[in-house]
Structures are given as C-alpha cells and as structure tokens.
PDB file of N, CA and C in Angstrom:
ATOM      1  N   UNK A   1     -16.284 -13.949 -10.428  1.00  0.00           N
ATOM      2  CA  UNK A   1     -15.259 -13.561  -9.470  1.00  0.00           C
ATOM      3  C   UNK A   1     -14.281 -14.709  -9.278  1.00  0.00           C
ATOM      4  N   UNK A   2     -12.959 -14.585  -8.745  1.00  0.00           N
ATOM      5  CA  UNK A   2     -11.985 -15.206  -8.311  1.00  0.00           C
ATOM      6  C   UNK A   2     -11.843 -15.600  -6.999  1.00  0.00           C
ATOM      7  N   UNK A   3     -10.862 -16.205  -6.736  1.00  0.00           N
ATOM      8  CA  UNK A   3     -10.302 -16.196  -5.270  1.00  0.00           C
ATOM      9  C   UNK A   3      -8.703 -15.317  -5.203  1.00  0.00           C
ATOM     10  N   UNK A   4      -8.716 -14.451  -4.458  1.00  0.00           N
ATOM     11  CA  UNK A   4      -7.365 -13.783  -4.490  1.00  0.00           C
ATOM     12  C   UNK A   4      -6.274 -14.953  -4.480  1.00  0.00           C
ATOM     13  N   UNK A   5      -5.484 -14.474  -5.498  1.00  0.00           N
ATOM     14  CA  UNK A   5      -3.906 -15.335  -5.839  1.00  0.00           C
ATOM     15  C   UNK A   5      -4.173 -16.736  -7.043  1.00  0.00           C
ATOM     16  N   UNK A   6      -5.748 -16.717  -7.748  1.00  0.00           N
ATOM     17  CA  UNK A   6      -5.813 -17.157  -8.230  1.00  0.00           C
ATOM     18  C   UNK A   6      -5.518 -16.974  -9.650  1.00  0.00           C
ATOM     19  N   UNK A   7      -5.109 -17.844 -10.722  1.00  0.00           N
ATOM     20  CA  UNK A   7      -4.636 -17.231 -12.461  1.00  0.00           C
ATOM     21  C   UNK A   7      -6.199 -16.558 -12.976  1.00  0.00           C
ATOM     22  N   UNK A   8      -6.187 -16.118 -13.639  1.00  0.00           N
ATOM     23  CA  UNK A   8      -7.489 -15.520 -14.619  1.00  0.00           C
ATOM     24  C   UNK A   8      -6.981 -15.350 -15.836  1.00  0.00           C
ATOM     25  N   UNK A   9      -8.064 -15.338 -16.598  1.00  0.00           N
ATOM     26  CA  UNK A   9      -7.653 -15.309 -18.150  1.00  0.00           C
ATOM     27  C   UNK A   9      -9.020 -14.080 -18.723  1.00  0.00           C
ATOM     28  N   UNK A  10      -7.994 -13.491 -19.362  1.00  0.00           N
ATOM     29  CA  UNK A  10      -8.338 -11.981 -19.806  1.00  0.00           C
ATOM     30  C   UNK A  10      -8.716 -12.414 -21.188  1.00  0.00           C
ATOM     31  N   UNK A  11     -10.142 -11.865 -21.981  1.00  0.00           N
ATOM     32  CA  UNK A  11      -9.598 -12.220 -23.271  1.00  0.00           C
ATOM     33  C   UNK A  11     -10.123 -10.812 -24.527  1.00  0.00           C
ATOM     34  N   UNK A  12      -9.077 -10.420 -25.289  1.00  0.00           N
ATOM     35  CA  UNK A  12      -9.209  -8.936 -25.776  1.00  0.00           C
ATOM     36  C   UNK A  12      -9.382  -9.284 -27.562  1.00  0.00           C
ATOM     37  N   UNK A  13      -9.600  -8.899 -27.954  1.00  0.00           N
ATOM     38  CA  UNK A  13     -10.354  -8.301 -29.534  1.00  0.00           C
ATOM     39  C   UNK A  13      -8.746  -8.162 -30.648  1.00  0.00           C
ATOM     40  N   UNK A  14      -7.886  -7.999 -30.049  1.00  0.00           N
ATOM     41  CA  UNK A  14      -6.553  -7.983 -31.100  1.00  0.00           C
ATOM     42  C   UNK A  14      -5.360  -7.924 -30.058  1.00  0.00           C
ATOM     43  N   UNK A  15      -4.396  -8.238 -31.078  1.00  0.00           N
ATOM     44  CA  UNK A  15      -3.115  -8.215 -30.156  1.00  0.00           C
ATOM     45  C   UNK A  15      -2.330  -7.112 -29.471  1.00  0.00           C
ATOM     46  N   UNK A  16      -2.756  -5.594 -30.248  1.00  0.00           N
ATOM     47  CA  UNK A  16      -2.793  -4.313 -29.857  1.00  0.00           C
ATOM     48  C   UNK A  16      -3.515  -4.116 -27.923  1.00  0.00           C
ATOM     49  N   UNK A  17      -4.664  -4.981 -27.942  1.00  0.00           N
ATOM     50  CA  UNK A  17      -5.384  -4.890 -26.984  1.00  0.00           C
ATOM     51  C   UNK A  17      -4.817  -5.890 -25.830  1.00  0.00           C
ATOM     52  N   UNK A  18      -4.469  -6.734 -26.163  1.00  0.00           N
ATOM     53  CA  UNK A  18      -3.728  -7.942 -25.036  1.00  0.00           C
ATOM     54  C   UNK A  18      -2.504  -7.624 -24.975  1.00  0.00           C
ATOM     55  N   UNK A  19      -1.822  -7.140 -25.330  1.00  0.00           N
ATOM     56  CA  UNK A  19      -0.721  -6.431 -25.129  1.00  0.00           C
ATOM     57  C   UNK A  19      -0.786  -5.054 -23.812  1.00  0.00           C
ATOM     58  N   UNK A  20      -2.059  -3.936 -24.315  1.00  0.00           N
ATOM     59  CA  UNK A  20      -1.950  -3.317 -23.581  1.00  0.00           C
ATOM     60  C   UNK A  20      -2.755  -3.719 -21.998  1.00  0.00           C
ATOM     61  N   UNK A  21      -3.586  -4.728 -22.207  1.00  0.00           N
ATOM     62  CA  UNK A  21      -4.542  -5.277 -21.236  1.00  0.00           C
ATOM     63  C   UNK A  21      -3.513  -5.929 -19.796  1.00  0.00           C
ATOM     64  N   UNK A  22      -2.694  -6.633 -20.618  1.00  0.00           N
ATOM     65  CA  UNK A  22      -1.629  -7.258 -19.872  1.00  0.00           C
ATOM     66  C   UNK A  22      -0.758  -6.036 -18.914  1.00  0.00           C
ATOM     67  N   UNK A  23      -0.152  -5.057 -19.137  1.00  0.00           N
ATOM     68  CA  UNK A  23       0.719  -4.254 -19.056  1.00  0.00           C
ATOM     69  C   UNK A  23       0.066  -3.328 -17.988  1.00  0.00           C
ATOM     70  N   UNK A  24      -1.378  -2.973 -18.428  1.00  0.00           N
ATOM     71  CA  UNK A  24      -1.924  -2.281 -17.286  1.00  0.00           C
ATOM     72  C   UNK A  24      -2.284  -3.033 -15.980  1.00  0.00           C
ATOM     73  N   UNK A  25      -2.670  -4.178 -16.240  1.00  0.00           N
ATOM     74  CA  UNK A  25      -2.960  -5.250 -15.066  1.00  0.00           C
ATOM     75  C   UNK A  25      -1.357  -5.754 -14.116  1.00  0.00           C
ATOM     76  N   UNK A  26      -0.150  -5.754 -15.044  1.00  0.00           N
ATOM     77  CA  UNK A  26       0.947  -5.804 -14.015  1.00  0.00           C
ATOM     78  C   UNK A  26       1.186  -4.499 -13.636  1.00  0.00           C
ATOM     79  N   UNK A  27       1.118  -3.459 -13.718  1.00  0.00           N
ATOM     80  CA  UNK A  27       0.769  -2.393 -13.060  1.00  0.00           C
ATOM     81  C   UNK A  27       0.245  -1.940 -11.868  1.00  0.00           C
ATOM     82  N   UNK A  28      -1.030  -2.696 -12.414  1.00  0.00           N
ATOM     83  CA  UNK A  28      -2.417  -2.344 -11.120  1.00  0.00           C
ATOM     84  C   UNK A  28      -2.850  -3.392  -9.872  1.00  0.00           C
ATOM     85  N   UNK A  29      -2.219  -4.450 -10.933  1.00  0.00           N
ATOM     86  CA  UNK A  29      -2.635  -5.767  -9.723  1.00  0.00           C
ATOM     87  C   UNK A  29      -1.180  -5.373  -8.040  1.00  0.00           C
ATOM     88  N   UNK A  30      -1.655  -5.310  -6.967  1.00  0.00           N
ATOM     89  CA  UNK A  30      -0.719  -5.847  -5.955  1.00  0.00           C
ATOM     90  C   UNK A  30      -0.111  -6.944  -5.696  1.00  0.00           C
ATOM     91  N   UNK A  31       0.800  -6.773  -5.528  1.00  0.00           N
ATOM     92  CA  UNK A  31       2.055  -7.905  -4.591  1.00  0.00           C
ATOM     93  C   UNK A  31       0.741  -8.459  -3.599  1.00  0.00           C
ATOM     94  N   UNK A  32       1.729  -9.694  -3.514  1.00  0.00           N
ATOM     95  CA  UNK A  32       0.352 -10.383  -2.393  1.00  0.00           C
ATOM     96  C   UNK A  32       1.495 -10.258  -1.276  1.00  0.00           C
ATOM     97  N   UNK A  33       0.743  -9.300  -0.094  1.00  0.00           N
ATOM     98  CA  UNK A  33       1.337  -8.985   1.738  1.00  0.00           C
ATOM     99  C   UNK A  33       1.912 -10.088   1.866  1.00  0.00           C
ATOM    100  N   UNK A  34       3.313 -10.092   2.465  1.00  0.00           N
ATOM    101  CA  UNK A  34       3.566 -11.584   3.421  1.00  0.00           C
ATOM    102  C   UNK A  34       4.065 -12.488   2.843  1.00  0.00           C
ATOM    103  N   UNK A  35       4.463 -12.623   1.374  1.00  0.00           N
ATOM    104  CA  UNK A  35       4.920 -13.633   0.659  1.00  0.00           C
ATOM    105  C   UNK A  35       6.130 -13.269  -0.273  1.00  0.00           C
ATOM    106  N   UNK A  36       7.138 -12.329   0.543  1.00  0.00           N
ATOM    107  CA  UNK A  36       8.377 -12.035   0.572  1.00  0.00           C
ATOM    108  C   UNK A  36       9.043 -13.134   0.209  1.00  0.00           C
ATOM    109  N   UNK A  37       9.483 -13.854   0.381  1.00  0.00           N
ATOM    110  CA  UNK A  37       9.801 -15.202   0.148  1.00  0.00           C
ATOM    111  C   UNK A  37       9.845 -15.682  -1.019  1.00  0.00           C
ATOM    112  N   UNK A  38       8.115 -16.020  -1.093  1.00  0.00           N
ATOM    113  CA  UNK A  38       7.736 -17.038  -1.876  1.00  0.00           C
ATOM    114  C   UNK A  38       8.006 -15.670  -3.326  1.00  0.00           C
ATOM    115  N   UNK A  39       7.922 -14.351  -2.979  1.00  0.00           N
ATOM    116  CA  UNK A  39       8.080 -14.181  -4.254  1.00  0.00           C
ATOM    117  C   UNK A  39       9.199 -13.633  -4.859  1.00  0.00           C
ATOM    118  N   UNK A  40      10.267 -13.852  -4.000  1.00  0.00           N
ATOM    119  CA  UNK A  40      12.014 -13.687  -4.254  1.00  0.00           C
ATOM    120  C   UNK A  40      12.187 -14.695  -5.040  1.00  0.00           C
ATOM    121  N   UNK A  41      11.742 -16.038  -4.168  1.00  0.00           N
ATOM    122  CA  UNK A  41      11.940 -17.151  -5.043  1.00  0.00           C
ATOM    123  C   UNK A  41      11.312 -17.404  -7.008  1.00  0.00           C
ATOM    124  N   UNK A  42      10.018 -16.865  -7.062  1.00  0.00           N
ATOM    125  CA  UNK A  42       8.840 -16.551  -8.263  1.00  0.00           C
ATOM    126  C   UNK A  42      10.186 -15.863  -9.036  1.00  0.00           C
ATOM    127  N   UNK A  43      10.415 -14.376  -8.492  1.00  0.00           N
ATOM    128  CA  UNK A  43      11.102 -13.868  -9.552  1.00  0.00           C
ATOM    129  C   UNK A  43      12.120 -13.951 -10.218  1.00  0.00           C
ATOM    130  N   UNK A  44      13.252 -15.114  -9.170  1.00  0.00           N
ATOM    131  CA  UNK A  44      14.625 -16.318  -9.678  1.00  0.00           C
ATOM    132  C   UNK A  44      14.145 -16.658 -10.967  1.00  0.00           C
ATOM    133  N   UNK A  45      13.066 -17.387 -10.746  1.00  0.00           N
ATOM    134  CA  UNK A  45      12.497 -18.383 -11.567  1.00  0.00           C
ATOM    135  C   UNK A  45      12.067 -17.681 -12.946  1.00  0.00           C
ATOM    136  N   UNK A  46      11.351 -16.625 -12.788  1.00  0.00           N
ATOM    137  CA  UNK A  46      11.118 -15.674 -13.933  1.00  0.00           C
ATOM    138  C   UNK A  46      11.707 -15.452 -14.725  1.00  0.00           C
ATOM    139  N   UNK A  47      13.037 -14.750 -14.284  1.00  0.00           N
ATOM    140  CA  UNK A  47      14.672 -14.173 -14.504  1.00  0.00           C
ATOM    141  C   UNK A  47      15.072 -15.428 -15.481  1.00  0.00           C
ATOM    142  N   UNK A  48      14.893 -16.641 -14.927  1.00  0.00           N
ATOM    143  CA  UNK A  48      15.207 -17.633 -15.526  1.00  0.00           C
ATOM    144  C   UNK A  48      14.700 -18.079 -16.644  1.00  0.00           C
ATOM    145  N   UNK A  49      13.443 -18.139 -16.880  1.00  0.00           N
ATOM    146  CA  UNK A  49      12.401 -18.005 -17.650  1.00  0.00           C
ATOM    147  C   UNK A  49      12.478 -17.173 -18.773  1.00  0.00           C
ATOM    148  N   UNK A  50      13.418 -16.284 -18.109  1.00  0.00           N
ATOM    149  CA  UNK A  50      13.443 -14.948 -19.664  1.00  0.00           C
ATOM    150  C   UNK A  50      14.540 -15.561 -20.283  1.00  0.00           C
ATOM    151  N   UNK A  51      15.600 -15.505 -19.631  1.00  0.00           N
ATOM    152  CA  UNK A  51      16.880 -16.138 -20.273  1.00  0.00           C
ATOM    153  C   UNK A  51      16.551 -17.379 -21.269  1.00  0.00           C
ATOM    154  N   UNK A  52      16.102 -18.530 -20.466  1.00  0.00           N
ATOM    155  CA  UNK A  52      15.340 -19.560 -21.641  1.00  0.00           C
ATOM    156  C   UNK A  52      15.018 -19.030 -22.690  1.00  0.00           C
ATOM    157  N   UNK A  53      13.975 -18.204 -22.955  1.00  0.00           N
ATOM    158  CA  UNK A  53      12.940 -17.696 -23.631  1.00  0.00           C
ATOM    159  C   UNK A  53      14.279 -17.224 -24.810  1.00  0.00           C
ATOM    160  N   UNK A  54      14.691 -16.219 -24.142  1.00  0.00           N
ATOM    161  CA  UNK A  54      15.796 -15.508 -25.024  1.00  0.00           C
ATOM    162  C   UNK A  54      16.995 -16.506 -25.854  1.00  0.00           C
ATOM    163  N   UNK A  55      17.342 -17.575 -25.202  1.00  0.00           N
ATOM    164  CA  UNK A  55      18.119 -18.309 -26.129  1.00  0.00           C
ATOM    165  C   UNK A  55      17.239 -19.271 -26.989  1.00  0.00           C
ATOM    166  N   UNK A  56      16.329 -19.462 -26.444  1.00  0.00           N
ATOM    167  CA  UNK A  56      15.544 -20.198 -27.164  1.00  0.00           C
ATOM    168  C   UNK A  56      14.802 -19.323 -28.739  1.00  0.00           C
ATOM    169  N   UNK A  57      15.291 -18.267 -28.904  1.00  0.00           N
ATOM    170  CA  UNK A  57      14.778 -17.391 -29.866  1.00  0.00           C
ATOM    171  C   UNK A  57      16.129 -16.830 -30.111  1.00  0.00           C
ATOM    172  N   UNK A  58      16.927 -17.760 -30.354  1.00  0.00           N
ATOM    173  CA  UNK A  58      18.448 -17.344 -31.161  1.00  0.00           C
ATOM    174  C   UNK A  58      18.705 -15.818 -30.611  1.00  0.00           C
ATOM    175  N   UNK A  59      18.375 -15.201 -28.980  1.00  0.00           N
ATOM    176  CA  UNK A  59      19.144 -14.070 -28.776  1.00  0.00           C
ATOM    177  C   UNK A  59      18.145 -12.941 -28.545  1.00  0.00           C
ATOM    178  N   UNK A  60      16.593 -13.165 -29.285  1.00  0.00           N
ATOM    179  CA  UNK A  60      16.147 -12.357 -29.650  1.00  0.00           C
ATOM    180  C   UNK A  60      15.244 -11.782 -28.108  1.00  0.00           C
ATOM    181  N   UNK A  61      15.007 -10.490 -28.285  1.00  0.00           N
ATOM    182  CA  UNK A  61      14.578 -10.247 -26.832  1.00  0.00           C
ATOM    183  C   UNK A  61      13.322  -8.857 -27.249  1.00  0.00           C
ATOM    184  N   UNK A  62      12.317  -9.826 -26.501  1.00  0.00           N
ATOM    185  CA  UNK A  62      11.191  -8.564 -26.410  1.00  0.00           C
ATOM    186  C   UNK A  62      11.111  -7.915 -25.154  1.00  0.00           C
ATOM    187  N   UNK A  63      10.980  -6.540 -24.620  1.00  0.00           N
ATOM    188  CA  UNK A  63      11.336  -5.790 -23.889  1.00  0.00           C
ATOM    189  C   UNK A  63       9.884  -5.944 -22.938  1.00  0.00           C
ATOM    190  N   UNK A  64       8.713  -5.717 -24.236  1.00  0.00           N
ATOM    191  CA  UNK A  64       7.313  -5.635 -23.627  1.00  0.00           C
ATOM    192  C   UNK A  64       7.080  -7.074 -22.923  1.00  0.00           C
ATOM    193  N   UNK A  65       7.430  -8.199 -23.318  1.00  0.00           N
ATOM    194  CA  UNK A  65       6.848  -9.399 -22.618  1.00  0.00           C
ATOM    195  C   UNK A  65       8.084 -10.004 -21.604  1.00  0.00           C
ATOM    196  N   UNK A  66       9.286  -9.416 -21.649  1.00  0.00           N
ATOM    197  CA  UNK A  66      10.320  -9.952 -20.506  1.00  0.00           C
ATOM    198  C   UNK A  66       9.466  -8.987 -19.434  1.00  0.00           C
ATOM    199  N   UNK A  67       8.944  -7.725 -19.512  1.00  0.00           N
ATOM    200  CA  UNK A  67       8.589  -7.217 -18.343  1.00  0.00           C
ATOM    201  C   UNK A  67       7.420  -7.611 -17.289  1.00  0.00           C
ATOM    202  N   UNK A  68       6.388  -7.816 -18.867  1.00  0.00           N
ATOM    203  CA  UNK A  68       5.697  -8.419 -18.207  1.00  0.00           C
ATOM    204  C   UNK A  68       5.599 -10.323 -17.118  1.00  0.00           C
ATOM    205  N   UNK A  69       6.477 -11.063 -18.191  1.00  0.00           N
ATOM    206  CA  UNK A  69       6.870 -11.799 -17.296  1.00  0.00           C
ATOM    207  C   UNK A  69       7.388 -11.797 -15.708  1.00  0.00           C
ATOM    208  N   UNK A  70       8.107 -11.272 -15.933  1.00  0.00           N
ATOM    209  CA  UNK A  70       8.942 -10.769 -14.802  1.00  0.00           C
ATOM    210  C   UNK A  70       8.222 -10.062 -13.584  1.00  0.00           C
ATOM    211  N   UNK A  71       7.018  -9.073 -14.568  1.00  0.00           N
ATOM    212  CA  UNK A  71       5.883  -8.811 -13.217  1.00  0.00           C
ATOM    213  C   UNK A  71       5.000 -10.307 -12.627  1.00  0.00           C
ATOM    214  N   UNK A  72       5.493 -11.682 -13.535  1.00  0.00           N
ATOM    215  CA  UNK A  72       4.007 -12.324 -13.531  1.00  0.00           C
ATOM    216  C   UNK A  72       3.032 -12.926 -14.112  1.00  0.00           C
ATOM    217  N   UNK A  73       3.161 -12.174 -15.063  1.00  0.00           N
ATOM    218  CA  UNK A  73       1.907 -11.877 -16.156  1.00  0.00           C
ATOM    219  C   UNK A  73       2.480 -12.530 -17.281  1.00  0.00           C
ATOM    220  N   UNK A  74       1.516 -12.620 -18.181  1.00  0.00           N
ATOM    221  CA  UNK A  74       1.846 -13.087 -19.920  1.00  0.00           C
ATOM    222  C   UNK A  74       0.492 -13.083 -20.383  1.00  0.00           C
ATOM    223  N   UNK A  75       1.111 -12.938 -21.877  1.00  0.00           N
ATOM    224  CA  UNK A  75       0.180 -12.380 -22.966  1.00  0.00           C
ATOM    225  C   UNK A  75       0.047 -13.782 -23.682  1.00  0.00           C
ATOM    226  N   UNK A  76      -0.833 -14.132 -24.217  1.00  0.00           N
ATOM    227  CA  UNK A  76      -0.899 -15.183 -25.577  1.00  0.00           C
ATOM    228  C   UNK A  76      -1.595 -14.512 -26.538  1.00  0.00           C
ATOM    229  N   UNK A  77      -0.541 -14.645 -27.257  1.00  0.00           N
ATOM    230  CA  UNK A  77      -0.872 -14.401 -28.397  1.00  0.00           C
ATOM    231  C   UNK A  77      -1.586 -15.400 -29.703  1.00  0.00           C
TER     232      UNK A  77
END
C-alpha cells in the first residue's frame, strides 16, 4: 500500500499494456479535494512540459502521452 498523493510505479508485460495501464489509471485515479491551487499551478507546469517535450522532438506530438501527462501520469517506456 501507499500513502494517498504518493508516486507509484505500475509495472506491465509490453508496451501495448503500459500504455493502456496508464490511461485507465488517469481516468480512475481522483483529483486530490482542496488543492485547487496547487493543481492550477501542476497543470501550467505540465502544459509546459508538453511544449518542451514537443520541440524537443523537432515538432513531433503524441496525443496518447501529452494527455496523459497533462492528467499527471506517464508511461516509460
């Protein structure tokens, strides 16, 4: 077990599977109550994070992992 708001690491059998493992968990996991704020600020930073990501890959843009970022989450591949 965890402590709520803590990272965890998921680990799946192929990239088919961490892909979809990821996607259902930003889905299912909740917003943490009360941290309006702190997570206006998280998702600036995210937003930001994608953009990096995206120039840093000459333009190129994955749809499945900007979202999931953006919920939070990430996949390693």
């Amino acid at each position: 077990m965890c402590d709520p708001g803590e990272p965890v690491l998921v680990f799946c059998a192929s990239r088919k599977q961490t892909q979809s493992c990821a996607e259902l968990l930003s889905e299912l996991l909740p917003s943490q109550p009360g941290c309006e704020a702190v997570a206006e600020a998280a998702q600036e930073a995210r937003k930001a994070l994608v953009v990096d990501m995206q120039h840093a890959m000459g333009g190129f843009s994955n749809a499945a992992l900007e979202k999931l970022m953006l919920a939070g989450d990430c996949m390693y591949l």
